[in-house]
N, C-alpha and C. Protein backbone atom coordinates (compact mmCIF):
# COMPACT_ATOMS: atom_id res chain seq x y z
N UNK A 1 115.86 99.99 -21.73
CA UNK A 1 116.90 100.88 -21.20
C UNK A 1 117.94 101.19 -22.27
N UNK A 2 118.31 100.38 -22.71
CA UNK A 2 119.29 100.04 -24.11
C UNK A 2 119.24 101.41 -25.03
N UNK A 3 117.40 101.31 -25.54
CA UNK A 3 117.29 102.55 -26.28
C UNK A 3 117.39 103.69 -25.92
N UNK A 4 116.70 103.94 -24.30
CA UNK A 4 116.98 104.89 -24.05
C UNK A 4 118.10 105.76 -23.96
N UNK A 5 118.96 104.77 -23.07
CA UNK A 5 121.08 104.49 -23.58
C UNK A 5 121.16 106.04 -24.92
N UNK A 6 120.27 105.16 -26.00
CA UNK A 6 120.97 105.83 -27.32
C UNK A 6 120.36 106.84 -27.56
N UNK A 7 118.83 107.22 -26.82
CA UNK A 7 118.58 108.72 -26.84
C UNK A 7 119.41 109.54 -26.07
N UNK A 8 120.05 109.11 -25.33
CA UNK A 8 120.40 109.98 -24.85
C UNK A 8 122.16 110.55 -24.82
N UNK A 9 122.73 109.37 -25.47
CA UNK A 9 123.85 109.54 -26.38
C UNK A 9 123.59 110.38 -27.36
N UNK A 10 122.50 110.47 -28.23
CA UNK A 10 121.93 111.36 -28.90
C UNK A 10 122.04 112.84 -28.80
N UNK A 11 121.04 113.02 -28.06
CA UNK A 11 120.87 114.34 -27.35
C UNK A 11 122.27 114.86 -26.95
N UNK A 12 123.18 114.23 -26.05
CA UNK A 12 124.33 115.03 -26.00
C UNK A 12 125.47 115.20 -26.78
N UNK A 13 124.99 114.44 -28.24
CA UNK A 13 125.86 114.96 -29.06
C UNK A 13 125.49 115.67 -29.79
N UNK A 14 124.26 116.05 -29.83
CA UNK A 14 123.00 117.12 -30.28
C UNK A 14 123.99 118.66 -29.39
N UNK A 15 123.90 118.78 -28.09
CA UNK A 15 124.44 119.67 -27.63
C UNK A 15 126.13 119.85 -27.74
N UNK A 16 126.76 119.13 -27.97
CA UNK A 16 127.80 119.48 -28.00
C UNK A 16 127.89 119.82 -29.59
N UNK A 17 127.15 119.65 -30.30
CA UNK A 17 127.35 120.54 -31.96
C UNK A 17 127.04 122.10 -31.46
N UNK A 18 126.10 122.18 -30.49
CA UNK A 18 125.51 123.22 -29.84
C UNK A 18 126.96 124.24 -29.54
N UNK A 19 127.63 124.11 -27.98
CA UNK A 19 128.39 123.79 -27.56
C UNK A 19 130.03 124.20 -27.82
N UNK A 20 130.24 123.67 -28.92
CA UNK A 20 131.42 123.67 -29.25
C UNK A 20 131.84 125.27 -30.05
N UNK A 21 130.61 126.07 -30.55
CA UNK A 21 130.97 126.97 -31.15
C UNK A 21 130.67 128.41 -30.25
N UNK A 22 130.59 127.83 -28.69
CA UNK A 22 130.22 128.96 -27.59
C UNK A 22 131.43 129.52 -27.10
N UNK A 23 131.26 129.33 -25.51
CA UNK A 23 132.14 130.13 -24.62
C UNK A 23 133.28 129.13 -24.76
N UNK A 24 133.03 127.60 -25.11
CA UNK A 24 134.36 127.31 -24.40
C UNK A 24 134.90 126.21 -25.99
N UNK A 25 134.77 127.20 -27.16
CA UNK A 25 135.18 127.11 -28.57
C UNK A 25 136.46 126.38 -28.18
N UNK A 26 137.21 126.70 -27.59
CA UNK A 26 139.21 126.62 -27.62
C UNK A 26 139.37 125.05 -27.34
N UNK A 27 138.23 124.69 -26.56
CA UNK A 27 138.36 123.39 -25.95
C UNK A 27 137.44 122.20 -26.61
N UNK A 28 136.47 122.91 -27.07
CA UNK A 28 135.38 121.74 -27.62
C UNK A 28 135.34 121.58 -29.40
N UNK A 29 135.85 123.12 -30.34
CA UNK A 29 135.95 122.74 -31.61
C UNK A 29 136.72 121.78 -32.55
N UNK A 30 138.07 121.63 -31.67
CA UNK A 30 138.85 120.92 -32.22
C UNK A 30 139.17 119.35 -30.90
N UNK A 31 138.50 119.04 -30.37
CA UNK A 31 138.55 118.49 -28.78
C UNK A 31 139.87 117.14 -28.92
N UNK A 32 140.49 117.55 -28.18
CA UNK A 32 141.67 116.37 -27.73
C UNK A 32 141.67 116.15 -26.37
N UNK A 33 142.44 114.77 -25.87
CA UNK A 33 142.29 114.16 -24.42
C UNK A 33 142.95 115.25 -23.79
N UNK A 34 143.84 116.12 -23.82
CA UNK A 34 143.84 117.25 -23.24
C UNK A 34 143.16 118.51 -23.07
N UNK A 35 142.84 118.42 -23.94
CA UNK A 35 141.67 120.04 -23.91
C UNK A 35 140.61 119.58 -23.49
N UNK A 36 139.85 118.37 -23.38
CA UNK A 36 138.99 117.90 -22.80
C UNK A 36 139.16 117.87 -20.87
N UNK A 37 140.32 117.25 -20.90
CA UNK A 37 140.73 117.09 -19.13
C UNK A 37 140.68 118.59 -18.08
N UNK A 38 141.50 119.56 -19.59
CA UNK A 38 141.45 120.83 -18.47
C UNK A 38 139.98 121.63 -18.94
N UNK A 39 139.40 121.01 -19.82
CA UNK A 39 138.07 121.97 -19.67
C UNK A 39 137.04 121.34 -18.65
N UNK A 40 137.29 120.21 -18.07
CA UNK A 40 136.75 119.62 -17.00
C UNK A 40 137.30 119.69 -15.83
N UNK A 41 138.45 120.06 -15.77
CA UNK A 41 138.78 120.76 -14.23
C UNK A 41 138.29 121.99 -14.37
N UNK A 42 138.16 123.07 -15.32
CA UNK A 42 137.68 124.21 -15.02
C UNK A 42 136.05 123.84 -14.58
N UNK A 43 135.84 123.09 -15.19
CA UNK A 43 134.09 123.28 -15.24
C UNK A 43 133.75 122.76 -13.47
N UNK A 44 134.39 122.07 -12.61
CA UNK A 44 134.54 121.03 -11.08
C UNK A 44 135.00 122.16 -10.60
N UNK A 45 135.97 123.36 -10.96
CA UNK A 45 136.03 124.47 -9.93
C UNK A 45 135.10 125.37 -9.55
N UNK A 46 133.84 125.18 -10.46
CA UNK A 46 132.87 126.03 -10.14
C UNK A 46 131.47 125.34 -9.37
N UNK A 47 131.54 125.14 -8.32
CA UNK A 47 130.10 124.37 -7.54
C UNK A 47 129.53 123.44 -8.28
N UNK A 48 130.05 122.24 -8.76
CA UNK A 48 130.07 120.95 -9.20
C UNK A 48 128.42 120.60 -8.24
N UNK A 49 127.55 119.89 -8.88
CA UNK A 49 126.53 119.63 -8.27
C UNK A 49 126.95 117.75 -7.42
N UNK A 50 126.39 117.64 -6.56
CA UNK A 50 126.23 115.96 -6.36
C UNK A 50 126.64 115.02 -7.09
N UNK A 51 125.36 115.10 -8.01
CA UNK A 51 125.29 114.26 -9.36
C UNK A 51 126.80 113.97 -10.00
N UNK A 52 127.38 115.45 -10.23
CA UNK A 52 128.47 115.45 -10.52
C UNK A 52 129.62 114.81 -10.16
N UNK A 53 129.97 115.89 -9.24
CA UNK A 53 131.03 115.06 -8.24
C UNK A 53 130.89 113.42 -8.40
N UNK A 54 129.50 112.83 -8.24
CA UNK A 54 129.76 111.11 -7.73
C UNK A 54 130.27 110.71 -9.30
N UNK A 55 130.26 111.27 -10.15
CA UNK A 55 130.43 110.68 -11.47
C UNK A 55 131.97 110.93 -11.88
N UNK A 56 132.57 112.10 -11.27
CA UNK A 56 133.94 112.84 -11.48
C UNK A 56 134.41 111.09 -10.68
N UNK A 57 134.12 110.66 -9.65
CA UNK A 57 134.43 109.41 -8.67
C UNK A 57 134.37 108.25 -9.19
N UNK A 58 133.16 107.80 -9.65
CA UNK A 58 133.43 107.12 -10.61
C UNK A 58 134.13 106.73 -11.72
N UNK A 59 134.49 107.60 -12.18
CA UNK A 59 135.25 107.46 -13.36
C UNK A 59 136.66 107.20 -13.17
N UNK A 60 136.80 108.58 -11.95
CA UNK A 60 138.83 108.67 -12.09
C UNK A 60 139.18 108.28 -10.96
N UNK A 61 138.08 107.35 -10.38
CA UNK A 61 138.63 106.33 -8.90
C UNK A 61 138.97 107.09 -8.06
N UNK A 62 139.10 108.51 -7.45
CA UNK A 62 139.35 109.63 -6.69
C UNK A 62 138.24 110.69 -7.01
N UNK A 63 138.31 111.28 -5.19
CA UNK A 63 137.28 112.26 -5.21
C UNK A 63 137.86 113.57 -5.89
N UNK A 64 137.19 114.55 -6.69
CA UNK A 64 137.30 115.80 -6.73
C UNK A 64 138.12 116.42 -5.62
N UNK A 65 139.11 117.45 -5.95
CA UNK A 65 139.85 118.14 -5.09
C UNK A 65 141.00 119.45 -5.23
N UNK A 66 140.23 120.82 -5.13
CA UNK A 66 140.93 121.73 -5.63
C UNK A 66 142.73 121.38 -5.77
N UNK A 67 143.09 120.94 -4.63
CA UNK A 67 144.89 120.72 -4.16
C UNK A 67 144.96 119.47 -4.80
N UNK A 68 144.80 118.61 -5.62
CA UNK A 68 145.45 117.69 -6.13
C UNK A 68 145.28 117.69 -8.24
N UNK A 69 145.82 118.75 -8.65
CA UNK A 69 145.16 118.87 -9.39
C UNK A 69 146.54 118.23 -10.62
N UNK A 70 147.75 117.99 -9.76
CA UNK A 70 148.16 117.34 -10.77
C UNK A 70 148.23 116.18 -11.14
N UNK A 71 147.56 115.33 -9.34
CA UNK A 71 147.46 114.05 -9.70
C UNK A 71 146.11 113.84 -10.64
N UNK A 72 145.22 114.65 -10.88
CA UNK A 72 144.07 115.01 -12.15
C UNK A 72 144.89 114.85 -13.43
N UNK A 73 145.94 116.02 -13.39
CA UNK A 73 146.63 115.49 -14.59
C UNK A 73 146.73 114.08 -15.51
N UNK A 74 147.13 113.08 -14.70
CA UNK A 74 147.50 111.85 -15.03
C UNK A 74 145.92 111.41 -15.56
N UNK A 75 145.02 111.87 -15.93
CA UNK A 75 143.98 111.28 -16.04
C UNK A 75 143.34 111.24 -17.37
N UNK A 76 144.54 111.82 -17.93
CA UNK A 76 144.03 112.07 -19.50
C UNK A 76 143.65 111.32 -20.52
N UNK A 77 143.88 109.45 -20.71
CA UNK A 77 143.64 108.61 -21.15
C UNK A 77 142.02 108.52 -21.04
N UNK A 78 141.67 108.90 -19.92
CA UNK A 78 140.42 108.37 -19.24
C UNK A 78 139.56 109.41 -20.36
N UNK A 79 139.95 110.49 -21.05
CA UNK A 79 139.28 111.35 -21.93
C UNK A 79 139.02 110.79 -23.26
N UNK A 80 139.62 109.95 -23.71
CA UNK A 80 139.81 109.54 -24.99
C UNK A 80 138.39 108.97 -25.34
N UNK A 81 137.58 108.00 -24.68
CA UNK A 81 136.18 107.93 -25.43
C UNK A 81 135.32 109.39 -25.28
N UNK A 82 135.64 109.81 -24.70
CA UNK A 82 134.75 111.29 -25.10
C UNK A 82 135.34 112.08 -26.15
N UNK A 83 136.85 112.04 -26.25
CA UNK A 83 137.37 112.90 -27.84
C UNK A 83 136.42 112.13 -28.59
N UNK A 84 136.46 110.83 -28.96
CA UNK A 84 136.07 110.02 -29.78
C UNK A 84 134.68 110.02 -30.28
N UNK A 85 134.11 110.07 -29.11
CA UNK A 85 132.85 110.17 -29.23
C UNK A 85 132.01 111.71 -29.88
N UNK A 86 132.65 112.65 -28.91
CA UNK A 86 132.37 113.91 -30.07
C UNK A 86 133.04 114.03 -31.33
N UNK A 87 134.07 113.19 -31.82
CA UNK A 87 134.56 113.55 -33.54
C UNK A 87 133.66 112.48 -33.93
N UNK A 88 133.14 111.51 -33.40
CA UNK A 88 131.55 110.95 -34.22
C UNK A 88 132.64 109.51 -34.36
N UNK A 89 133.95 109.23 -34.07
CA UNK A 89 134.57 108.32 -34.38
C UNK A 89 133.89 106.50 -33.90
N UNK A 90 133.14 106.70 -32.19
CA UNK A 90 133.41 106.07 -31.54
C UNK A 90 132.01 105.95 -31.13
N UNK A 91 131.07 104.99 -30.63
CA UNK A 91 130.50 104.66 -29.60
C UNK A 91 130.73 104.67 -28.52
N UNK A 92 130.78 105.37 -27.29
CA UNK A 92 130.62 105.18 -25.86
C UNK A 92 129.68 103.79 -25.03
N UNK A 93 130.16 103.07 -24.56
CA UNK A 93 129.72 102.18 -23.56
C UNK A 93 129.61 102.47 -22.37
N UNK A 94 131.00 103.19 -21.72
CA UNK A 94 131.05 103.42 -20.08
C UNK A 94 130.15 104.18 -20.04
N UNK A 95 129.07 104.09 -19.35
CA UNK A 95 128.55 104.87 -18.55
C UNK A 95 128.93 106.20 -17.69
N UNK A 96 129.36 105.84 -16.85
CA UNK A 96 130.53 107.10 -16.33
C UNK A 96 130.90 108.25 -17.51
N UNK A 97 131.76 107.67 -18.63
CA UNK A 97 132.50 108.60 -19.68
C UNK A 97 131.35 109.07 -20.48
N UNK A 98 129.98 108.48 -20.27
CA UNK A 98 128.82 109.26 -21.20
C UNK A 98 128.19 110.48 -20.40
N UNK A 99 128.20 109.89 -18.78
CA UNK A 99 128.25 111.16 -18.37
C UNK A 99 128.85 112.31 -18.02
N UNK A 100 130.19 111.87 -18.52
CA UNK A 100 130.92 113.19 -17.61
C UNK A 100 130.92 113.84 -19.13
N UNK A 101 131.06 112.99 -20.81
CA UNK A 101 130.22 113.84 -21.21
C UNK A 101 129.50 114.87 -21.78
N UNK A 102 128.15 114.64 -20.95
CA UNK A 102 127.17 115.46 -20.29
C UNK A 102 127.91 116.41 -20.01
N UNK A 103 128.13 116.44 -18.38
CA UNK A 103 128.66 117.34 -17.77
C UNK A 103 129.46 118.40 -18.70
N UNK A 104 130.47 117.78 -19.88
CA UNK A 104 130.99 119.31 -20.19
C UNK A 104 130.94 119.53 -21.25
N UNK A 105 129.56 119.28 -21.82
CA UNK A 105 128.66 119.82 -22.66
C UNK A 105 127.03 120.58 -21.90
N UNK A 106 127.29 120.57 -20.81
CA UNK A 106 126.47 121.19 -19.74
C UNK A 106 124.90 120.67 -20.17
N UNK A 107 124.43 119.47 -20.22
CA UNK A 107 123.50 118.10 -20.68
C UNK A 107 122.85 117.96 -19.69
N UNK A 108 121.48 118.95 -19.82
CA UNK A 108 120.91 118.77 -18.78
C UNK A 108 118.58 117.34 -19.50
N UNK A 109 118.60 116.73 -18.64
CA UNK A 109 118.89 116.32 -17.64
C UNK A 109 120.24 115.46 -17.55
N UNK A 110 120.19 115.25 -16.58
CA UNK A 110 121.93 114.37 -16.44
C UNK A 110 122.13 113.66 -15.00
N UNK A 111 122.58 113.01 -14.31
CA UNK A 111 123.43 111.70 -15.38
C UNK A 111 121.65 111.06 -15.60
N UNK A 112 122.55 109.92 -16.33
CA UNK A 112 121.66 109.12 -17.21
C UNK A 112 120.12 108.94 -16.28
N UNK A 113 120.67 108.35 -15.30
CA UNK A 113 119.14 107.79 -14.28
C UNK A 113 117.96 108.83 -14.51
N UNK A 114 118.91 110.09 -14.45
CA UNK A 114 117.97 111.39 -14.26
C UNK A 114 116.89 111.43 -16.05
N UNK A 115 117.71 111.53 -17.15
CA UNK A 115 117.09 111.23 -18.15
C UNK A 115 116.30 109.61 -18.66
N UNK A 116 116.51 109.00 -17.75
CA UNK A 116 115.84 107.83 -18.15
C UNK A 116 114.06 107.90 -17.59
N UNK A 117 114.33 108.75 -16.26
CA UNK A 117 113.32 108.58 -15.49
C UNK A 117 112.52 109.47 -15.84
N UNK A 118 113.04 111.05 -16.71
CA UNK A 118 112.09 111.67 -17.48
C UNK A 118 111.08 111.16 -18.74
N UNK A 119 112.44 110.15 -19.24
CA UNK A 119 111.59 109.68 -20.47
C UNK A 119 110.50 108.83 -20.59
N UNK A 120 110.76 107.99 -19.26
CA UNK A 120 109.42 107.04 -18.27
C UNK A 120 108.31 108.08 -18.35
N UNK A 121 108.86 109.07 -17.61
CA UNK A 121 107.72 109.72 -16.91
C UNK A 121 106.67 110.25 -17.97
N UNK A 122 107.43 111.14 -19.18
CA UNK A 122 106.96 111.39 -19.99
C UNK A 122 106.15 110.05 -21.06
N UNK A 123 106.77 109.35 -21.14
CA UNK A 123 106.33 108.22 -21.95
C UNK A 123 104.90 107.46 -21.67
N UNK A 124 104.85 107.13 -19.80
CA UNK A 124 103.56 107.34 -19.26
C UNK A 124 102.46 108.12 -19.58
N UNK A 125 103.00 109.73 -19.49
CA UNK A 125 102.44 110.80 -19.69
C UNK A 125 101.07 110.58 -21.24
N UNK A 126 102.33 110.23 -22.29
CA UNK A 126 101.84 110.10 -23.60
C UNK A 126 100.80 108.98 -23.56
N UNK A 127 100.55 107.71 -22.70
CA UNK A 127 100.20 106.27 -22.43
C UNK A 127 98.56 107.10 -21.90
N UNK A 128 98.93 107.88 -21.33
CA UNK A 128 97.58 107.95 -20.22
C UNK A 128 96.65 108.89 -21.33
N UNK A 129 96.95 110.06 -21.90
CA UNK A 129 96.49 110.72 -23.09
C UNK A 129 95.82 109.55 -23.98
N UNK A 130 97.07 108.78 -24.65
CA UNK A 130 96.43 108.26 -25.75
C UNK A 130 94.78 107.44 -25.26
N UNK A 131 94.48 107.08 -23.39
CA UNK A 131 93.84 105.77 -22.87
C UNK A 131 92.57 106.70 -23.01
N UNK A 132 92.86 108.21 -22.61
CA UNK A 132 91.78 108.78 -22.55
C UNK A 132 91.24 109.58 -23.81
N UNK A 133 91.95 109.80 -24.83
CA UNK A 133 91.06 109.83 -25.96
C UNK A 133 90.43 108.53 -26.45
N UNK A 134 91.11 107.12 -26.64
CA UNK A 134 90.15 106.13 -26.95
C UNK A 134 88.89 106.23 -26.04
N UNK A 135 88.95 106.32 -24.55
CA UNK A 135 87.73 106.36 -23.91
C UNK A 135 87.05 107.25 -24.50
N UNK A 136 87.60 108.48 -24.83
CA UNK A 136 86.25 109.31 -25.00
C UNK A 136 85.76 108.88 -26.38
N UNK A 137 86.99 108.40 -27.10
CA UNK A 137 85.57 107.76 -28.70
C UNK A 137 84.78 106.69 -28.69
N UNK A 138 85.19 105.99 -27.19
CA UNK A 138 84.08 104.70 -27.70
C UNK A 138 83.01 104.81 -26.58
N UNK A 139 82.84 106.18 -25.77
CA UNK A 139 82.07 107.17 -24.89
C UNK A 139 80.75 107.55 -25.98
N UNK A 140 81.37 108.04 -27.19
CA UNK A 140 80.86 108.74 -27.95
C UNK A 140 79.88 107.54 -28.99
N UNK A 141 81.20 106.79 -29.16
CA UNK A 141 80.03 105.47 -30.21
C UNK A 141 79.26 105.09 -29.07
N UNK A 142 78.93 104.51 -27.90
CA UNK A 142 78.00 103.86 -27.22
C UNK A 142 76.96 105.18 -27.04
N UNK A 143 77.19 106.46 -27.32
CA UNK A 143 76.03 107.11 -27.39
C UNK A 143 75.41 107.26 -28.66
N UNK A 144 76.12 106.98 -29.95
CA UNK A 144 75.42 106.76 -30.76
C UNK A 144 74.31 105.19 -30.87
N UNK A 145 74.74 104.27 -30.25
CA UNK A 145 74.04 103.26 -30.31
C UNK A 145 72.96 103.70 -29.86
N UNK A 146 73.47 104.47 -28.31
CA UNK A 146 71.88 104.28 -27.03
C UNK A 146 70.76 105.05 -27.74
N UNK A 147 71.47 106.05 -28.00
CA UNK A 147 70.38 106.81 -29.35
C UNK A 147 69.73 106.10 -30.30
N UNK A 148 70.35 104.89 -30.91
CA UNK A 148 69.27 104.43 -32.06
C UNK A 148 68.39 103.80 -31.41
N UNK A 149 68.92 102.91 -30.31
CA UNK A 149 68.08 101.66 -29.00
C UNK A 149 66.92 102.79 -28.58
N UNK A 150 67.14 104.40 -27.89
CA UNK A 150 65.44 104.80 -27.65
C UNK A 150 65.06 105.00 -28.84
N UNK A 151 65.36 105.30 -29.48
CA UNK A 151 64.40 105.67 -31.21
C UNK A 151 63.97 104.36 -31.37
N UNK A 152 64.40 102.98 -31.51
CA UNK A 152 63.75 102.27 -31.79
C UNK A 152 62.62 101.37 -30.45
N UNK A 153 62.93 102.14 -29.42
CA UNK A 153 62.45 101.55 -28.34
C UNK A 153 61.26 102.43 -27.98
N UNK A 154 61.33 103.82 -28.86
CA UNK A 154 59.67 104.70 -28.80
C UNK A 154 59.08 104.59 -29.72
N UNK A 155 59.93 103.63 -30.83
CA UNK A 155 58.73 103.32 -31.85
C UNK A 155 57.94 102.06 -31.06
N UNK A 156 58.45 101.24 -30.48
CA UNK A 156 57.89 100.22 -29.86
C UNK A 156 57.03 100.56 -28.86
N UNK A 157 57.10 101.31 -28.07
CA UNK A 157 56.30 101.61 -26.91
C UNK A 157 54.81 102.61 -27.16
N UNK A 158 55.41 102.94 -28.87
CA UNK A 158 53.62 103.35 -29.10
C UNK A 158 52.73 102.08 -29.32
N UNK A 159 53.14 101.02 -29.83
CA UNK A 159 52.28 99.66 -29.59
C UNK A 159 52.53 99.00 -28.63
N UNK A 160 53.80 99.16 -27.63
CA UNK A 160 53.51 98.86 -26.00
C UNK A 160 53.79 100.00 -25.11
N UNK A 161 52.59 100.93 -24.28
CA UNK A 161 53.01 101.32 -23.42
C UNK A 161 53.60 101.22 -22.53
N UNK A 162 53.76 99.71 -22.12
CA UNK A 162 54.21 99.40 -20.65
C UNK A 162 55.82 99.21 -20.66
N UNK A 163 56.56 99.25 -21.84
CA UNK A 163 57.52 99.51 -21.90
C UNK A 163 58.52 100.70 -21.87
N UNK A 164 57.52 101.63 -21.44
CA UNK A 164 58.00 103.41 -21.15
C UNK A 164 59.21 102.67 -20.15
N UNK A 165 59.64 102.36 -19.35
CA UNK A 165 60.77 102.17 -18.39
C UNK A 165 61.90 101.66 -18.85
N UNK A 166 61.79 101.09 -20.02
CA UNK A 166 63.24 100.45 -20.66
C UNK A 166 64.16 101.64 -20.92
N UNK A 167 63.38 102.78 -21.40
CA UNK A 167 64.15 104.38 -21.79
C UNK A 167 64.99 104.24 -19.87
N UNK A 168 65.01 104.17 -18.57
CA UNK A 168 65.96 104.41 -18.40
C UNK A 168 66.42 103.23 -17.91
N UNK A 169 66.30 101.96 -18.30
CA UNK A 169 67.06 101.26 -17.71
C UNK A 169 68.17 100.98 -18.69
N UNK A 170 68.13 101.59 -20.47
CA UNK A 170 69.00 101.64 -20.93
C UNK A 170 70.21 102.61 -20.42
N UNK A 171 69.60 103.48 -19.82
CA UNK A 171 70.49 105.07 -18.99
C UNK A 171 71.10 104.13 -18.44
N UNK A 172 70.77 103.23 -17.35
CA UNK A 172 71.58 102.72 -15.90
C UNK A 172 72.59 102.03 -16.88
N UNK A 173 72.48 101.04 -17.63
CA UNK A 173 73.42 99.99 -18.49
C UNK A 173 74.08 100.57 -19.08
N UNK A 174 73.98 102.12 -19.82
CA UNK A 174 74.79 102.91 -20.37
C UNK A 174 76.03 103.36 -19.37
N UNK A 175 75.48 103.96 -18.14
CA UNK A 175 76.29 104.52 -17.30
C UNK A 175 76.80 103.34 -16.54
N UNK A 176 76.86 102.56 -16.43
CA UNK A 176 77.30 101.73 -16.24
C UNK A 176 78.53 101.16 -16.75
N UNK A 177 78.26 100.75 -18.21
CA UNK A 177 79.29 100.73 -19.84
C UNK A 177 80.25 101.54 -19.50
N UNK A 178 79.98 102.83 -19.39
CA UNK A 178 80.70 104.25 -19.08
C UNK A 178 81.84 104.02 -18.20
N UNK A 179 81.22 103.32 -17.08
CA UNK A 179 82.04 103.86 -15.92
C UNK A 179 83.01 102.71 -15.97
N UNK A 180 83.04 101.55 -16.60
CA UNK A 180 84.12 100.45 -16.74
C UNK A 180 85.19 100.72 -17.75
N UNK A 181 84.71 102.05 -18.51
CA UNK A 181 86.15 102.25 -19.16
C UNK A 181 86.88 103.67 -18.60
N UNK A 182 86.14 104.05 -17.92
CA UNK A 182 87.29 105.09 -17.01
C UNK A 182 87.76 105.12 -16.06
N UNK A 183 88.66 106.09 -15.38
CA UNK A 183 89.29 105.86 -14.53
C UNK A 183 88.59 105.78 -13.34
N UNK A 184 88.79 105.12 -11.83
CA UNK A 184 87.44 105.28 -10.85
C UNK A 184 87.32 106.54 -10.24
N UNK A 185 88.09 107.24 -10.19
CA UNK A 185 87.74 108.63 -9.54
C UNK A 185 86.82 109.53 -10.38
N UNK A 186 86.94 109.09 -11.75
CA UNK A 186 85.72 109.98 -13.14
C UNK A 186 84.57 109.18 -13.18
N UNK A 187 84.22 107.86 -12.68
CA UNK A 187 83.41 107.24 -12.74
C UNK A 187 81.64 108.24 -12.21
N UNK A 188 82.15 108.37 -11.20
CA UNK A 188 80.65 109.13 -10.57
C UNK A 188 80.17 110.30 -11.29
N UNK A 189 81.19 111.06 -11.70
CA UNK A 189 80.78 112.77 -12.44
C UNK A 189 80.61 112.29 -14.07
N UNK A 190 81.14 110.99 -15.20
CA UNK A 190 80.77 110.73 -15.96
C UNK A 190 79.60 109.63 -15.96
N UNK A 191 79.18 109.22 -15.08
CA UNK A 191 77.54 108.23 -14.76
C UNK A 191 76.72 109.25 -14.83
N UNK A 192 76.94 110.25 -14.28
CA UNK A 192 75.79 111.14 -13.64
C UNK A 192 75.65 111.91 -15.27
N UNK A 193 76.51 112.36 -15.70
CA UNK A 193 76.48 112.95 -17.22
C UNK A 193 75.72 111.98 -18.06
N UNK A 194 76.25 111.02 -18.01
CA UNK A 194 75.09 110.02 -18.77
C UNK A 194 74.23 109.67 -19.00
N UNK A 195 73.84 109.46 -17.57
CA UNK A 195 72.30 109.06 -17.02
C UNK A 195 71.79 110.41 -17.58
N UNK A 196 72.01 111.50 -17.19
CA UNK A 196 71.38 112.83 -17.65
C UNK A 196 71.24 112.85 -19.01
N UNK A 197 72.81 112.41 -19.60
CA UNK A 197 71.97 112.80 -21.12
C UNK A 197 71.39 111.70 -21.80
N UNK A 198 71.09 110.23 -21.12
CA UNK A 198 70.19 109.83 -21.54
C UNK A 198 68.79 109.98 -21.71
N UNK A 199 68.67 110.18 -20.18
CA UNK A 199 67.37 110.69 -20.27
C UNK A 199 66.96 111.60 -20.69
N UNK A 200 67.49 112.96 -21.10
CA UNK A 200 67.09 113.92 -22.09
C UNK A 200 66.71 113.39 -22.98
N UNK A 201 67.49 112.52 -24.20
CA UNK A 201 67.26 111.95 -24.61
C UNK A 201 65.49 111.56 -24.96
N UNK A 202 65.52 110.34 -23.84
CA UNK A 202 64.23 109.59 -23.44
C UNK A 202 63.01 110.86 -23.77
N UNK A 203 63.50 112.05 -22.81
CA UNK A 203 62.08 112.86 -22.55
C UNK A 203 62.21 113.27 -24.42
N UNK A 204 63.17 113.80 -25.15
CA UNK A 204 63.00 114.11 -26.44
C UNK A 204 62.06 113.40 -27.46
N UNK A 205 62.35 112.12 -27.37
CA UNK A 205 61.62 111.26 -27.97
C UNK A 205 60.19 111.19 -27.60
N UNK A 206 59.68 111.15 -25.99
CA UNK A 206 58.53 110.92 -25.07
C UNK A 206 57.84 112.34 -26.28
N UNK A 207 58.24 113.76 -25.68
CA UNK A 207 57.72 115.08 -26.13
C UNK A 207 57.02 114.58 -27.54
N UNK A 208 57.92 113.95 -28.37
CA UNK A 208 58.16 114.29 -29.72
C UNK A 208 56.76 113.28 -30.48
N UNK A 209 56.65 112.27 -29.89
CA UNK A 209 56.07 110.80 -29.60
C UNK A 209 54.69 111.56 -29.53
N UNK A 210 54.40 112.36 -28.26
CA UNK A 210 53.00 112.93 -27.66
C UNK A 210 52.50 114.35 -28.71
């Protein structure tokens, strides 16, 4: 969680380099605990989401509220790790003050939970990719083996015929192999591929043999 913490401290100081040279220049280029406070009451007068609001609560121990905006005033101390943090002075710890922020650097995803749970999600994402290219290369080496096993198993069966049946009981043990490294719902449509292209296989060699 820790690291994630610092991606994502990251990222919103990524956007506020963004940010600061836009619409709301007056407040974010040169940023002080005041120009910070009233560029965050402007930004809460405009349909503040959930997320928001509970974090505006968090922080300044009172809910959001058009009519109390001078007891907002008094809240200007509470800005100072975010000056700090955008002049690069300071590390942020509070939670709360990393997200609000967010918020007026407009840091989307946001608050934190929300970016943590992307980076899970995605991070999974990358986990399940990487599981299924190894499957498919060691898909690919066990078909290079099964391939040398009938080649050397139709050189054998011209001095034993009665061993023509090993060609597919290597198929079943193959598809078999197969299906313990994938997932179980691919299991049946990659057996059946197998078995098939083993036995092609088999008949290649049989043809080739006769």
């Amino acid at each position: 969680m820790h690291h994630t913490l610092e991606e994502y401290k990251k990222a919103i100081k990524i956007k506020y380099e963004t940010e600061k040279e836009g619409e709301y220049f007056d407040y974010l280029y040169s940023p002080s605990r005041g120009k910070l406070r009233d560029l965050c009451w402007l930004i809460f007068e405009n349909n503040p989401t959930q997320d928001d609001l509970n974090v505006f609560r968090n922080l300044f121990c009172l809910d959001f509220d058009h009519t109390k905006k001078n007891k907002f005033k008094e809240q200007k101390d509470k800005f100072r790790p975010i000056e700090t943090f955008f002049k690069g002075e300071t590390d942020p710890l509070n939670i709360d003050a990393i997200n609000l922020a967010a918020i007026i650097v407009d840091f989307q995803p946001r608050p934190f939970k929300k970016f943590d749970k992307k980076c899970r999600i995605e991070e999974a994402k990358q986990i399940e990719i990487a599981d299924k290219a190894n499957a498919v290369v060691e898909i690919e080496e066990e078909i290079i083996v099964v391939e040398r096993l009938v080649e050397n198993e139709n050189e054998e069966s011209k001095e034993h015929p009665e061993k023509g049946n090993t060609f597919f009981n290597l198929a079943a043990i193959f598809s078999k192999k197969i299906g313990q490294k994938l997932y179980p719902r691919k299991i049946i449509t990659i057996t059946i591929g197998a078995v098939a292209l083993v036995s092609s296989a088999c008949l290649y060699f049989v043809q080739k043999k006769d």
